[in-house]
Protein backbone atom coordinates (compact mmCIF):
# COMPACT_ATOMS: atom_id res chain seq x y z
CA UNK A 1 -18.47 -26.58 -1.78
CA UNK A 2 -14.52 -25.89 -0.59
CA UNK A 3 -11.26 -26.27 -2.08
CA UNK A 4 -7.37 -25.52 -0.96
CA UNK A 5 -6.65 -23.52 -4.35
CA UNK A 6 -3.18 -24.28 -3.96
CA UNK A 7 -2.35 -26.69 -6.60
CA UNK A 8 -4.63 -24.87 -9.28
CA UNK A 9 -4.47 -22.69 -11.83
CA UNK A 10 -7.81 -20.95 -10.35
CA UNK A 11 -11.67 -21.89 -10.80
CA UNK A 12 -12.09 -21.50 -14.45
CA UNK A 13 -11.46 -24.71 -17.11
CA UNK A 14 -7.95 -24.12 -19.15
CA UNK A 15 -6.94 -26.04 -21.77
CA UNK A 16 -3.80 -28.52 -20.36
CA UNK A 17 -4.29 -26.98 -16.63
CA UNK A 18 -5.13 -28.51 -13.73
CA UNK A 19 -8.21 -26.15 -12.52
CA UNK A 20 -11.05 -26.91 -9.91
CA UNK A 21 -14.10 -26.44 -12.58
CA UNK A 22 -11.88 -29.37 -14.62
CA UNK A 23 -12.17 -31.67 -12.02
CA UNK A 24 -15.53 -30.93 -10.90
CA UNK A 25 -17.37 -31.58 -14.19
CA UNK A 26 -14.76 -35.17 -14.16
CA UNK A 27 -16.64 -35.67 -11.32
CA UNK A 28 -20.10 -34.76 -12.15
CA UNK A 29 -19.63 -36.97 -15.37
CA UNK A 30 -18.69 -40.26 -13.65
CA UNK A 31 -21.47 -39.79 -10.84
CA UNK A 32 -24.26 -38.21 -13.63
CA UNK A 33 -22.95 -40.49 -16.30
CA UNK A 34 -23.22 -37.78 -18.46
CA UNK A 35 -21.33 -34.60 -19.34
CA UNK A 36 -21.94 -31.78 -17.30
CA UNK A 37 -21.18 -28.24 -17.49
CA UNK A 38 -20.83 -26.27 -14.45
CA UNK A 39 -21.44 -22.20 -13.53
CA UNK A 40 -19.80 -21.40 -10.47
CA UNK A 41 -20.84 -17.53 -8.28
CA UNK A 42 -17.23 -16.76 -8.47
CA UNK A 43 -14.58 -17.26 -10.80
CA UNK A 44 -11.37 -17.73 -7.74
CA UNK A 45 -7.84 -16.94 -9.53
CA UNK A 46 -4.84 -19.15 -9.11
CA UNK A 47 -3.96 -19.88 -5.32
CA UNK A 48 -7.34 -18.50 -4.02
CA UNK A 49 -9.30 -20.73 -1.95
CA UNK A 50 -13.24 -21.17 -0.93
CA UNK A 51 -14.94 -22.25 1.98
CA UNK A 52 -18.64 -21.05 0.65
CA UNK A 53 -18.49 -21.71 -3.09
CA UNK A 54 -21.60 -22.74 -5.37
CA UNK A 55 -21.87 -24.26 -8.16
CA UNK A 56 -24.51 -25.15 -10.45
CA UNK A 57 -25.75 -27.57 -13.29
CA UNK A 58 -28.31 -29.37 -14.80
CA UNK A 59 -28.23 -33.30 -15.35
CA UNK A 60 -30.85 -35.40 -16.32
CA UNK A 61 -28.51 -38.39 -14.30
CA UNK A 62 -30.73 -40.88 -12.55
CA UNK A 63 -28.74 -40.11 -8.94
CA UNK A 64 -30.49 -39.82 -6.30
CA UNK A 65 -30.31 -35.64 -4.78
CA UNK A 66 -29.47 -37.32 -1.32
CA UNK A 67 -26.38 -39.22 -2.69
CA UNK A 68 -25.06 -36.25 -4.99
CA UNK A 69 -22.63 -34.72 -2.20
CA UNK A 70 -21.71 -38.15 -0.81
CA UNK A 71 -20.97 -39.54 -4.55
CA UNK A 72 -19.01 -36.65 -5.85
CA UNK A 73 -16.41 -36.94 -3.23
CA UNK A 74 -15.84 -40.11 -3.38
CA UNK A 75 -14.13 -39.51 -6.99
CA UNK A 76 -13.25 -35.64 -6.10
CA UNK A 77 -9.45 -35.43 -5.13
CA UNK A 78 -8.83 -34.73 -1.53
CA UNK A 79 -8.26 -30.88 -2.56
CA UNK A 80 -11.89 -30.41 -3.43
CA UNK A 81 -15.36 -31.52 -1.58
CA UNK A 82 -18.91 -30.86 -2.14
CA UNK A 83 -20.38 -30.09 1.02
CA UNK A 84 -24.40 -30.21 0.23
CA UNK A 85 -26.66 -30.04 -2.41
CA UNK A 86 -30.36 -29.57 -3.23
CA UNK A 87 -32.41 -28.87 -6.17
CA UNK A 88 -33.12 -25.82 -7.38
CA UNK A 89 -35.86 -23.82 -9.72
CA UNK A 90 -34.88 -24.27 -13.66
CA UNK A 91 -33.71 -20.30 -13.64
CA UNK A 92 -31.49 -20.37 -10.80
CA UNK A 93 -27.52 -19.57 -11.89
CA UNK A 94 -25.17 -19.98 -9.68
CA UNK A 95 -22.95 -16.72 -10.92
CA UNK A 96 -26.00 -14.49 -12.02
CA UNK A 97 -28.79 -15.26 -9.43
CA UNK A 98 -26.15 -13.74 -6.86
CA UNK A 99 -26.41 -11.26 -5.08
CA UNK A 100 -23.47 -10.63 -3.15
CA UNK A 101 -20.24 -12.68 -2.43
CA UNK A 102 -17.94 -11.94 0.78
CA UNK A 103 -14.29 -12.74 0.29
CA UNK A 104 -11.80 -12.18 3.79
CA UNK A 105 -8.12 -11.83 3.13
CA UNK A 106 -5.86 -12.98 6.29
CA UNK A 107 -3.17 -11.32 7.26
CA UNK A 108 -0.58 -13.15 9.82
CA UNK A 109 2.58 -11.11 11.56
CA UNK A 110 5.07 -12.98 11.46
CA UNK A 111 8.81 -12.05 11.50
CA UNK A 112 9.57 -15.50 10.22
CA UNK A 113 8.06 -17.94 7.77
CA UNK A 114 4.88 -20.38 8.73
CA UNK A 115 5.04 -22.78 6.54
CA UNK A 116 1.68 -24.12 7.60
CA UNK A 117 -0.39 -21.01 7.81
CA UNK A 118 1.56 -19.52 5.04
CA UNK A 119 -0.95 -21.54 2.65
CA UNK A 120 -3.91 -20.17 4.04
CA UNK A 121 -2.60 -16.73 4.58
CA UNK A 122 -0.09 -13.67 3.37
CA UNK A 123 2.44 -13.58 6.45
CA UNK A 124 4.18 -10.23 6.61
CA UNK A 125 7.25 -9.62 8.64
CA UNK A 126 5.94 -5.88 9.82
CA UNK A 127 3.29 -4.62 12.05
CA UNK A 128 0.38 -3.57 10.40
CA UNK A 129 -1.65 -0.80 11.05
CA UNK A 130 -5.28 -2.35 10.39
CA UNK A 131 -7.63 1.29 11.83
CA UNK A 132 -5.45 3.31 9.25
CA UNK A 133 -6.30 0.88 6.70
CA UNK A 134 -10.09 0.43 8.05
CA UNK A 135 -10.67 3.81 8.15
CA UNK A 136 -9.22 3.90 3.94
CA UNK A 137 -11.84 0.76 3.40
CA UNK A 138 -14.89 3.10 4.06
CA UNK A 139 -13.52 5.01 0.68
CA UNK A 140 -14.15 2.25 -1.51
CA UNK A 141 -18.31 1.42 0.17
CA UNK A 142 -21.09 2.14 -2.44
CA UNK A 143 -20.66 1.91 -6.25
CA UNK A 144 -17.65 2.85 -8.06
CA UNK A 145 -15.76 2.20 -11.39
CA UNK A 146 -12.78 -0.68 -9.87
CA UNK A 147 -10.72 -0.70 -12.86
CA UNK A 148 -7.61 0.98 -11.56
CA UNK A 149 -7.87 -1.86 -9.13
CA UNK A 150 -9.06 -5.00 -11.40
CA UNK A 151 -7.40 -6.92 -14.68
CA UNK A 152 -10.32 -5.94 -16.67
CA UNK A 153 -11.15 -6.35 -20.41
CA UNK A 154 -11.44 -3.27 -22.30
CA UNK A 155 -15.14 -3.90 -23.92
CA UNK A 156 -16.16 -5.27 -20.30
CA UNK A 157 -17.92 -3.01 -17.25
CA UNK A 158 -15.72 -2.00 -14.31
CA UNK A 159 -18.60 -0.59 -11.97
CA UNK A 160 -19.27 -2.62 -8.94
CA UNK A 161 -20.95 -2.36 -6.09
CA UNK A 162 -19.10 -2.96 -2.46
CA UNK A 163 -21.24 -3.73 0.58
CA UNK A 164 -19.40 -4.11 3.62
CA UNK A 165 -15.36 -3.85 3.62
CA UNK A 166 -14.29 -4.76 7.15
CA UNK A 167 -10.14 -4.89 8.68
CA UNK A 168 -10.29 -6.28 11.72
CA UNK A 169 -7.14 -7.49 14.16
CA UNK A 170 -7.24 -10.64 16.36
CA UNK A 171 -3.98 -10.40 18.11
CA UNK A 172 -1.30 -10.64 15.22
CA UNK A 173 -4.10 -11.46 12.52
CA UNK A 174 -5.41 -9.09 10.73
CA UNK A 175 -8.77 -10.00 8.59
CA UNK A 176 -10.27 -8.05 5.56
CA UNK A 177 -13.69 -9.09 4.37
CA UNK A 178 -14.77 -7.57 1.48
CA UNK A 179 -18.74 -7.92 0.38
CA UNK A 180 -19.68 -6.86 -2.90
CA UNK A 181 -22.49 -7.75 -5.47
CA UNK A 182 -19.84 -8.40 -7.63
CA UNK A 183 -15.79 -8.77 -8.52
CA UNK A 184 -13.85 -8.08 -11.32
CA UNK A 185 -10.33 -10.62 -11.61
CA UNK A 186 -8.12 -9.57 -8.75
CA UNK A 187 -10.23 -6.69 -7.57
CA UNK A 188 -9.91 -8.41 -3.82
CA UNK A 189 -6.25 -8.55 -3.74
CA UNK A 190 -5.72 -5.16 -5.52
CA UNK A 191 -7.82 -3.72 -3.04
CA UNK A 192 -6.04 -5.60 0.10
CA UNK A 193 -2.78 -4.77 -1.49
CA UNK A 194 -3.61 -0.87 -1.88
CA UNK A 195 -4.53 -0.77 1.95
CA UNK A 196 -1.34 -2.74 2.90
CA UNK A 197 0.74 -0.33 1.03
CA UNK A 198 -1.41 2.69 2.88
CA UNK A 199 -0.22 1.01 6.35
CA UNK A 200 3.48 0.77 5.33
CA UNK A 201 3.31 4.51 3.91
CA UNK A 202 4.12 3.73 0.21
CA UNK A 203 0.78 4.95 -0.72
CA UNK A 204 -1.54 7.70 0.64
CA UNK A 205 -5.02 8.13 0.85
CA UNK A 206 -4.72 10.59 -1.89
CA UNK A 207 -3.05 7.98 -4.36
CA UNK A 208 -5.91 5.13 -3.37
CA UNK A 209 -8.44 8.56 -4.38
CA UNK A 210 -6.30 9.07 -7.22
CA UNK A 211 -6.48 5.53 -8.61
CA UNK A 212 -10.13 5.02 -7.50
CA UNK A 213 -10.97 8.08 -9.74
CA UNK A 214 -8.98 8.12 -12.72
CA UNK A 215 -8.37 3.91 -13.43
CA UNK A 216 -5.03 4.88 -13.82
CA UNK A 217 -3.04 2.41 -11.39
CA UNK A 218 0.78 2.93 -10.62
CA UNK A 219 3.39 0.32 -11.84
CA UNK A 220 4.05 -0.87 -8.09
CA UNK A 221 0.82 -1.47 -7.33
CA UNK A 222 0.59 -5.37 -7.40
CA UNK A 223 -2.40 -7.98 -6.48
CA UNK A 224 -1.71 -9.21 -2.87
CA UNK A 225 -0.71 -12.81 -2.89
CA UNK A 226 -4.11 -14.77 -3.85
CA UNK A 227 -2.83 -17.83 -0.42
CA UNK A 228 -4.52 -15.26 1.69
CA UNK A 229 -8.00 -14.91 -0.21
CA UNK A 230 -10.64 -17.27 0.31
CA UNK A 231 -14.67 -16.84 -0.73
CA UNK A 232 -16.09 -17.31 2.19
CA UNK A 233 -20.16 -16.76 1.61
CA UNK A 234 -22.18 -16.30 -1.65
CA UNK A 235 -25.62 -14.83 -0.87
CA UNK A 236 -28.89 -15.03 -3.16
């Protein structure tokens, strides 16, 4: 499934909130005609949008597996659409039979504002030096504790596992694609940020080591703006 995450307050069901699990299991109700709760492989904070989400549940709905897709966005709003759907073995999750999701963060430059790709992206008004902060990526590849780079709980593991963390320039974009076999809440756009404060030289190398090894973040480290991030792939 995709969504523009825009207009909600991220993946995850909040009381009063407007969210994109909320209106999913709305959905899933009408076209099920029972309730339905939904797992989702990634948990997408507010403004972050997906292209390659899945979700899963079990119904015991008389709908037909054809129709499912087809059914659900016909009462989805126009910010949300199901894109396929098949049936799956009675153990498969969608969050814990994962085993890797890929999230890109795009980067436009931009010395003014585009209010059109500024939903879709984090437009900066400065050049940015994506081999410096390719070259910094390669420091985060293999397993590491993320917390100086995550909102994490204190009881909760911060050790994650990152496959593949790409920058790559197509004339004034700039694309990061981070792959890991898992993500803590912001660890994307902490990570993004980090390098884009490498490439303006408010951070070294030595302070992304520094973080990376002690969880110990500094105050002006902030999560890059979550328009840019979108889950692109979830692989199982």
């Amino acid at each position: 499934m995709e969504y523009d995450g825009t207009d909600f307050f991220g993946y995850q069901k909040q009381p009063g909130k407007r969210t994109v699990q909320g209106e999913l299991e709305k959905a899933f109700a009408r076209i099920c005609g029972e309730r339905v709760k939904i797992a989702a492989a990634g948990r997408t904070d507010a403004g972050v949008h997906a292209v390659g989400q899945v979700i899963s549940f079990r119904t015991s709905g008389s709908i037909p597996l054809e129709r499912i897709a087809k059914a659900a966005n016909s009462v989805l709003p126009p910010d949300v659409a199901v894109k396929s759907a098949e049936e799956v073995p009675e153990d498969f999750h969608a969050r814990y039979s994962a085993k890797s999701r890929v999230y890109r963060y795009t980067i436009v430059e931009s010395p003014t504002r585009l209010p059109l790709i500024g939903r879709y992206a984090h437009v900066v008004g400065t050049r940015v030096d994506e081999k410096l902060m390719a070259e910094a990526a390669k420091l985060f590849i293999g397993e590491h504790d993320f917390r100086g780079f995550a909102i994490v709980e204190d009881d909760k593991s911060s050790v994650r596992q990152v496959k593949r963390f790409d920058v790559v320039r197509r004339g004034r974009i700039v694309e990061v694609t981070i792959e890991a076999n898992a993500f803590l809440r912001s660890m994307a756009r902490f990570l993004v940020s980090a390098l884009l404060k490498l490439s303006e030289q408010s951070m070294s190398v030595e302070d992304l080591m520094r973080i990376l090894n002690t969880g110990e973040r500094c105050e002006t480290l902030r999560p890059a703006p979550p328009q840019g991030l979108c889950l692109v792939k979830v692989n199982y």
